[in-house]
Protein backbone atom coordinates (compact mmCIF):
# COMPACT_ATOMS: atom_id res chain seq x y z
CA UNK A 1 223.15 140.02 26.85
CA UNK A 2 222.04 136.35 25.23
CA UNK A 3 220.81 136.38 21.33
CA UNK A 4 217.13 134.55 21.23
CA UNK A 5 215.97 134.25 17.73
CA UNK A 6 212.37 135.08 16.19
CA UNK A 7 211.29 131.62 16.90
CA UNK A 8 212.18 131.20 19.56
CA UNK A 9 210.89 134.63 21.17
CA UNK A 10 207.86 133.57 19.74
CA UNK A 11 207.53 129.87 20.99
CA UNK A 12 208.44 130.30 24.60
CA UNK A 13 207.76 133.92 25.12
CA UNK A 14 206.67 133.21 28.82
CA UNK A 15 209.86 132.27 29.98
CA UNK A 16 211.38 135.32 28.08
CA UNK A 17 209.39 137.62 30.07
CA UNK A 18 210.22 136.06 33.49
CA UNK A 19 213.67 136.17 32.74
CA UNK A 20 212.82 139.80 32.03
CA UNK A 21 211.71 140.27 35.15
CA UNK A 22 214.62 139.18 36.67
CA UNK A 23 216.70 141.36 35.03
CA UNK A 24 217.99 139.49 32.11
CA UNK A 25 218.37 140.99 28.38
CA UNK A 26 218.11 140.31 24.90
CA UNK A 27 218.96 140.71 22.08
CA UNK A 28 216.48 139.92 19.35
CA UNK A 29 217.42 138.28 15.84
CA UNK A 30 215.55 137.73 12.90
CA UNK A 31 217.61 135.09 10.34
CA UNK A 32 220.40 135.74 12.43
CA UNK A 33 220.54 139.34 11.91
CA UNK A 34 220.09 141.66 14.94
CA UNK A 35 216.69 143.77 15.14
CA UNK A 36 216.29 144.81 18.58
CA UNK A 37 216.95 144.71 22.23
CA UNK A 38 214.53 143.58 24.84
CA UNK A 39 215.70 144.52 28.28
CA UNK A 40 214.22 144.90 31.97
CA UNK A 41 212.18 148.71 32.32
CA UNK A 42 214.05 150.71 34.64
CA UNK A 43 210.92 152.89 35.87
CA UNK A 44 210.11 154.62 38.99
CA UNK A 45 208.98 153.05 42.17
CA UNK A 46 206.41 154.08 43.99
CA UNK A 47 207.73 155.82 47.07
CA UNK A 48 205.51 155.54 50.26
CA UNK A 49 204.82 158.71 52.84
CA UNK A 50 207.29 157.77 55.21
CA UNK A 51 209.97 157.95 52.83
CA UNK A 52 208.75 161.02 51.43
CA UNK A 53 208.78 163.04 54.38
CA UNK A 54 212.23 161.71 55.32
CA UNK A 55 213.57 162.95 52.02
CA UNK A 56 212.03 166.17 52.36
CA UNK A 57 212.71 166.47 56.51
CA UNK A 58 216.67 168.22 55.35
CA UNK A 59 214.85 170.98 52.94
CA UNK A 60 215.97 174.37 53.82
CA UNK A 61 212.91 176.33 55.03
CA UNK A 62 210.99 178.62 52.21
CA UNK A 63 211.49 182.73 52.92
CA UNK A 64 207.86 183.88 52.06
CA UNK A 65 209.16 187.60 51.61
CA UNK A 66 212.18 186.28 49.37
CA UNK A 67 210.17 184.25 46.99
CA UNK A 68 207.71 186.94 46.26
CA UNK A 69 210.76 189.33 45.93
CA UNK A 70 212.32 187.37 43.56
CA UNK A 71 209.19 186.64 41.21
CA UNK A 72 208.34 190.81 41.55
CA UNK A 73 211.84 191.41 40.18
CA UNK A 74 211.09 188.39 37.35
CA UNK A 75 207.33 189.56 36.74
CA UNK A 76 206.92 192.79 37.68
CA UNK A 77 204.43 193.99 39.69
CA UNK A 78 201.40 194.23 37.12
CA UNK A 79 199.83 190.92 38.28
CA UNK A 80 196.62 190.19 38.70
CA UNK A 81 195.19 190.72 42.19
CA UNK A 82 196.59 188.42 45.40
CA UNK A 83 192.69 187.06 45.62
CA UNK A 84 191.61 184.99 43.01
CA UNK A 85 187.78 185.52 43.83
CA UNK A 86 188.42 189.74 43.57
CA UNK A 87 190.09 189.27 39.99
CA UNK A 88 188.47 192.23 37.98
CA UNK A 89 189.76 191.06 34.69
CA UNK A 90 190.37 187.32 33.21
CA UNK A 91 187.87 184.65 33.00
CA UNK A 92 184.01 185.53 33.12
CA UNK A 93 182.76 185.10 36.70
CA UNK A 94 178.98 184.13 35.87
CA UNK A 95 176.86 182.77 33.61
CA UNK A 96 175.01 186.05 32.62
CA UNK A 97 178.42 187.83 31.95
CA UNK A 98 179.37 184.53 29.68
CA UNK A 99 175.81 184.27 28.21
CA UNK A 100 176.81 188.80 27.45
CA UNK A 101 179.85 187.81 25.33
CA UNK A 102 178.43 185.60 22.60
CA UNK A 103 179.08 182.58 24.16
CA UNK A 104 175.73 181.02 24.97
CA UNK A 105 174.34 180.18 21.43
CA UNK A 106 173.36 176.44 20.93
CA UNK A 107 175.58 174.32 18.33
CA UNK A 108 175.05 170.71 16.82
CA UNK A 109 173.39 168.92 19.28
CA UNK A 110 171.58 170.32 21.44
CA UNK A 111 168.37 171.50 22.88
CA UNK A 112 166.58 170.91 19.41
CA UNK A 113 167.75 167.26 18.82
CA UNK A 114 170.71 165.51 17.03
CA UNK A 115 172.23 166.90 13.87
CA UNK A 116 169.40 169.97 13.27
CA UNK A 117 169.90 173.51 13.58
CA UNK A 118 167.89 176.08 15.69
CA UNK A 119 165.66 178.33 13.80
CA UNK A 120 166.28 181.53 13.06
């Protein structure tokens, strides 16, 4: 790992960050005194399709029957219903039911302009 001082870090910081890019290190002084480390990121790669079906082309196959086994024994079998659209409890499903519970009044800005308050 080479030493480059607060200077010089400062004075020729373009060729510090192509020697980044290339894989080279630092380690960053200030009077002489060590401060910090600059070294190359190490993130992910982008991986393309190809590769990703290759990678996943060895995966055992997925036992439908299992799974849902498995998360029964984990979860138990009070769930809500297998069709999202025939739920009977959770989330309101229209506006009037919504508009029912209190949630429909008007606050701050609104229908009657910016920063006033419906009448009452």
């Amino acid at each position: 790992m080479d030493t480059i001082g607060q200077r010089e870090l400062r004075d020729d910081f373009a060729s510090v960050m192509t020697a980044l890019e290339r894989g080279r290190s630092f380690m960053l002084t200030r009077n002489g005194v060590p401060v910090g480390e600059m070294r190359p990121y190490k993130g992910r790669r982008k991986v393309t399709a190809a590769e990703l079906v290759e990678a996943c082309r060895n995966l055992p196959p997925i036992d439908y029957e299992e799974m849902r086994a498995e998360a029964d024994e984990h979860f138990g079998e009070d769930r809500l219903d297998d069709d999202p659209w025939q739920r009977t409890r959770g989330w309101p499903r229209t506006m009037s039911a919504l508009l029912s519970r209190g949630g429909g009044r008007v606050r701050g800005r609104g229908a009657t302009g910016p920063g006033r308050r419906p009448s009452r």
